[in-house]
Protein backbone atom coordinates (compact mmCIF):
# COMPACT_ATOMS: atom_id res chain seq x y z
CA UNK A 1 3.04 55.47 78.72
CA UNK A 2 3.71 52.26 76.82
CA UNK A 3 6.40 52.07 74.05
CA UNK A 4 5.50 49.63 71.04
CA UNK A 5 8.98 47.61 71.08
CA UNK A 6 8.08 44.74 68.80
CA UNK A 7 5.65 42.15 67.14
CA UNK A 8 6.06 37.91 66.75
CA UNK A 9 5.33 35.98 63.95
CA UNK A 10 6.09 32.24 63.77
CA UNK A 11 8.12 30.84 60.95
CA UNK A 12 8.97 27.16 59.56
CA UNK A 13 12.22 28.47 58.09
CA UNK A 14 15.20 30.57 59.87
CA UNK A 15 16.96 31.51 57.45
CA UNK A 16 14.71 31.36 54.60
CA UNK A 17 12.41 34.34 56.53
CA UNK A 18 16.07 35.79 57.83
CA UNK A 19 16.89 36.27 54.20
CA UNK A 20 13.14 37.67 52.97
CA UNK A 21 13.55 40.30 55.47
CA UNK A 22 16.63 41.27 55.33
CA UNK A 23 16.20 41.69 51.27
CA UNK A 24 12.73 43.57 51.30
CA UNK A 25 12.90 45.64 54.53
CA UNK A 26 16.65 46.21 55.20
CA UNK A 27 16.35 43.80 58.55
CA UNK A 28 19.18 42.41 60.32
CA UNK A 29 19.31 40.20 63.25
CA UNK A 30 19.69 42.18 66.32
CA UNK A 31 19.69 39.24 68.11
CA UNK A 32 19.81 35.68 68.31
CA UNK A 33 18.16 32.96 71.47
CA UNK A 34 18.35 30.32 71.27
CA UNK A 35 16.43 27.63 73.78
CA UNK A 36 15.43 23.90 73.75
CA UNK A 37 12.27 23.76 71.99
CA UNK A 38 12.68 27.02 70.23
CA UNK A 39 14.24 30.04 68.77
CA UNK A 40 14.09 33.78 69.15
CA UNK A 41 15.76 35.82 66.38
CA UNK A 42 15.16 39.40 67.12
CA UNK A 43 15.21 41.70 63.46
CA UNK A 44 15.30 45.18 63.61
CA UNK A 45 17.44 48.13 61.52
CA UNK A 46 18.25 52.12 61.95
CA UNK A 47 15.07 53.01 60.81
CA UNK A 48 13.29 52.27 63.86
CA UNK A 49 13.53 50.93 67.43
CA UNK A 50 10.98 48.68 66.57
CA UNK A 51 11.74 44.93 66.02
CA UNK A 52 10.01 41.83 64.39
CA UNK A 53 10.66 38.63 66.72
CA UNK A 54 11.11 35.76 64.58
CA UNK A 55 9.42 32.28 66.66
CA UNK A 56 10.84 29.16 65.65
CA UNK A 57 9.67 26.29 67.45
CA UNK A 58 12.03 23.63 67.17
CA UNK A 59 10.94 20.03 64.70
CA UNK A 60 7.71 22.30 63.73
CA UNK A 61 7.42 20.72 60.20
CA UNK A 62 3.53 22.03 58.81
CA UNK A 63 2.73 25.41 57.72
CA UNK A 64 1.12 27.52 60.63
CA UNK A 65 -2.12 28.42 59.84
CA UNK A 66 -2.67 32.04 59.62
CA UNK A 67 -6.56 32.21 60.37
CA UNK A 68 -9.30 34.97 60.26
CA UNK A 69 -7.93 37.35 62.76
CA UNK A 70 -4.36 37.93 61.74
CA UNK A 71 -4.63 41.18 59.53
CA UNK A 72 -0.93 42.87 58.24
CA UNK A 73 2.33 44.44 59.73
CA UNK A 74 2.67 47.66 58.34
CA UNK A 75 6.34 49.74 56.96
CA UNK A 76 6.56 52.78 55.75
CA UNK A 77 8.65 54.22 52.88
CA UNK A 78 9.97 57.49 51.13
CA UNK A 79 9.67 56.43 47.58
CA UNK A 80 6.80 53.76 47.26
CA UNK A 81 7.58 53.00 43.32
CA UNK A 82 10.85 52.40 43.11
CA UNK A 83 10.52 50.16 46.24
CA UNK A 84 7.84 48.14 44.69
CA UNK A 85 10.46 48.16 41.74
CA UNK A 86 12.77 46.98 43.80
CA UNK A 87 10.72 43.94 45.86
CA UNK A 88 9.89 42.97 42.03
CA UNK A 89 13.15 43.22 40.50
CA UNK A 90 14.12 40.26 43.91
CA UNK A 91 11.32 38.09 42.95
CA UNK A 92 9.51 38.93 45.90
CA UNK A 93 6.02 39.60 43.76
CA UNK A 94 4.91 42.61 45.51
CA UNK A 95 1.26 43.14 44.84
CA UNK A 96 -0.24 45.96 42.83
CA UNK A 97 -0.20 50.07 44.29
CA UNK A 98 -3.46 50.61 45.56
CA UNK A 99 -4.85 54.76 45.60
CA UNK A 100 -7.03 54.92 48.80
CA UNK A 101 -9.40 58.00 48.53
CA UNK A 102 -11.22 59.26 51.56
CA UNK A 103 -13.56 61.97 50.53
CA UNK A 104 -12.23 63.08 47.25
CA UNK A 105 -8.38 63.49 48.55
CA UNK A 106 -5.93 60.67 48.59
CA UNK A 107 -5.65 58.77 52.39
CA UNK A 108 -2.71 56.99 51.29
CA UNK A 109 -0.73 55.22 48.38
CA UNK A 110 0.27 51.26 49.19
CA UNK A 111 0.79 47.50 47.85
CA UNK A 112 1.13 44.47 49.81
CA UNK A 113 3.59 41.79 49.94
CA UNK A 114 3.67 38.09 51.57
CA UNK A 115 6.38 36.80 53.40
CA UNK A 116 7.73 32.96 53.19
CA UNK A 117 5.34 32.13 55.53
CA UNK A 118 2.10 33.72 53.68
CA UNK A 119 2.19 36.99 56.60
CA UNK A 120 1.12 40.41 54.83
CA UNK A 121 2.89 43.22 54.88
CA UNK A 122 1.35 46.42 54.22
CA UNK A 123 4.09 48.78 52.31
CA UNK A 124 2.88 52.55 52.34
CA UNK A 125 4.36 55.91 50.95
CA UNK A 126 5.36 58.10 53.87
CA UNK A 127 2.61 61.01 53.82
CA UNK A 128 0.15 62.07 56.21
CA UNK A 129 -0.07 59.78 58.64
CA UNK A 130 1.72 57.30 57.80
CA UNK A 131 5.34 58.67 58.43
């Protein structure tokens, strides 16, 4: 059976995306490779085994572009409000709680937020399926 262990995003900025995760999702650097053309920086916290890799190629100087097919990472978190509170209160301009209904009873509760490289991030209350 295959274990999800991780997803990659590229980023212009190191430390500037270092920083944004580390301050809205409690991410630290688990690990740091570095190579000739590029950089691996491995985030992760106690949450979850699960990691975000962190790409960055090396003199890479233009925004990557995102295009039609990327869609969102997704967290999960026990109180949704106070961390949308929270993401505001850091200047990180968390989008507005959305109420999705499925057939008159509430699917899930969620707002969206966009890293320094314009990546969503899906942030939903922990209920149902979405522990």
């Amino acid at each position: 059976m295959a274990k999800t262990i991780h997803t990659m995003i590229r980023v212009l900025d190191e430390a500037r995306s270092i920083d944004f995760y580390r301050k809205a999702f409690g991410l630290d650097v688990a690990e740091r490779l570095d190579f000739e053309t590029f950089t691996l920086v491995y985030l992760s916290n106690a949450e979850a085994g699960f990691e975000v890799e962190l790409t960055v190629n090396k003199g890479r100087q233009e925004p990557y572009a995102l295009g039609d097919g990327y869609g969102h990472l997704a967290v999960s978190v026990a109180d949704l409000d106070s961390e949308h509170d929270r993401l505001g209160a850091l200047g990180l301009s968390p989008k507005k709680i959305v109420l999705f209904n499925r057939d008159g009873a509430l699917l899930a509760r969620f707002f969206f937020i966009e890293d320094p490289d314009g990546y969503k991030i899906e942030v939903l209350q922990r209920q149902g399926r979405f522990k």
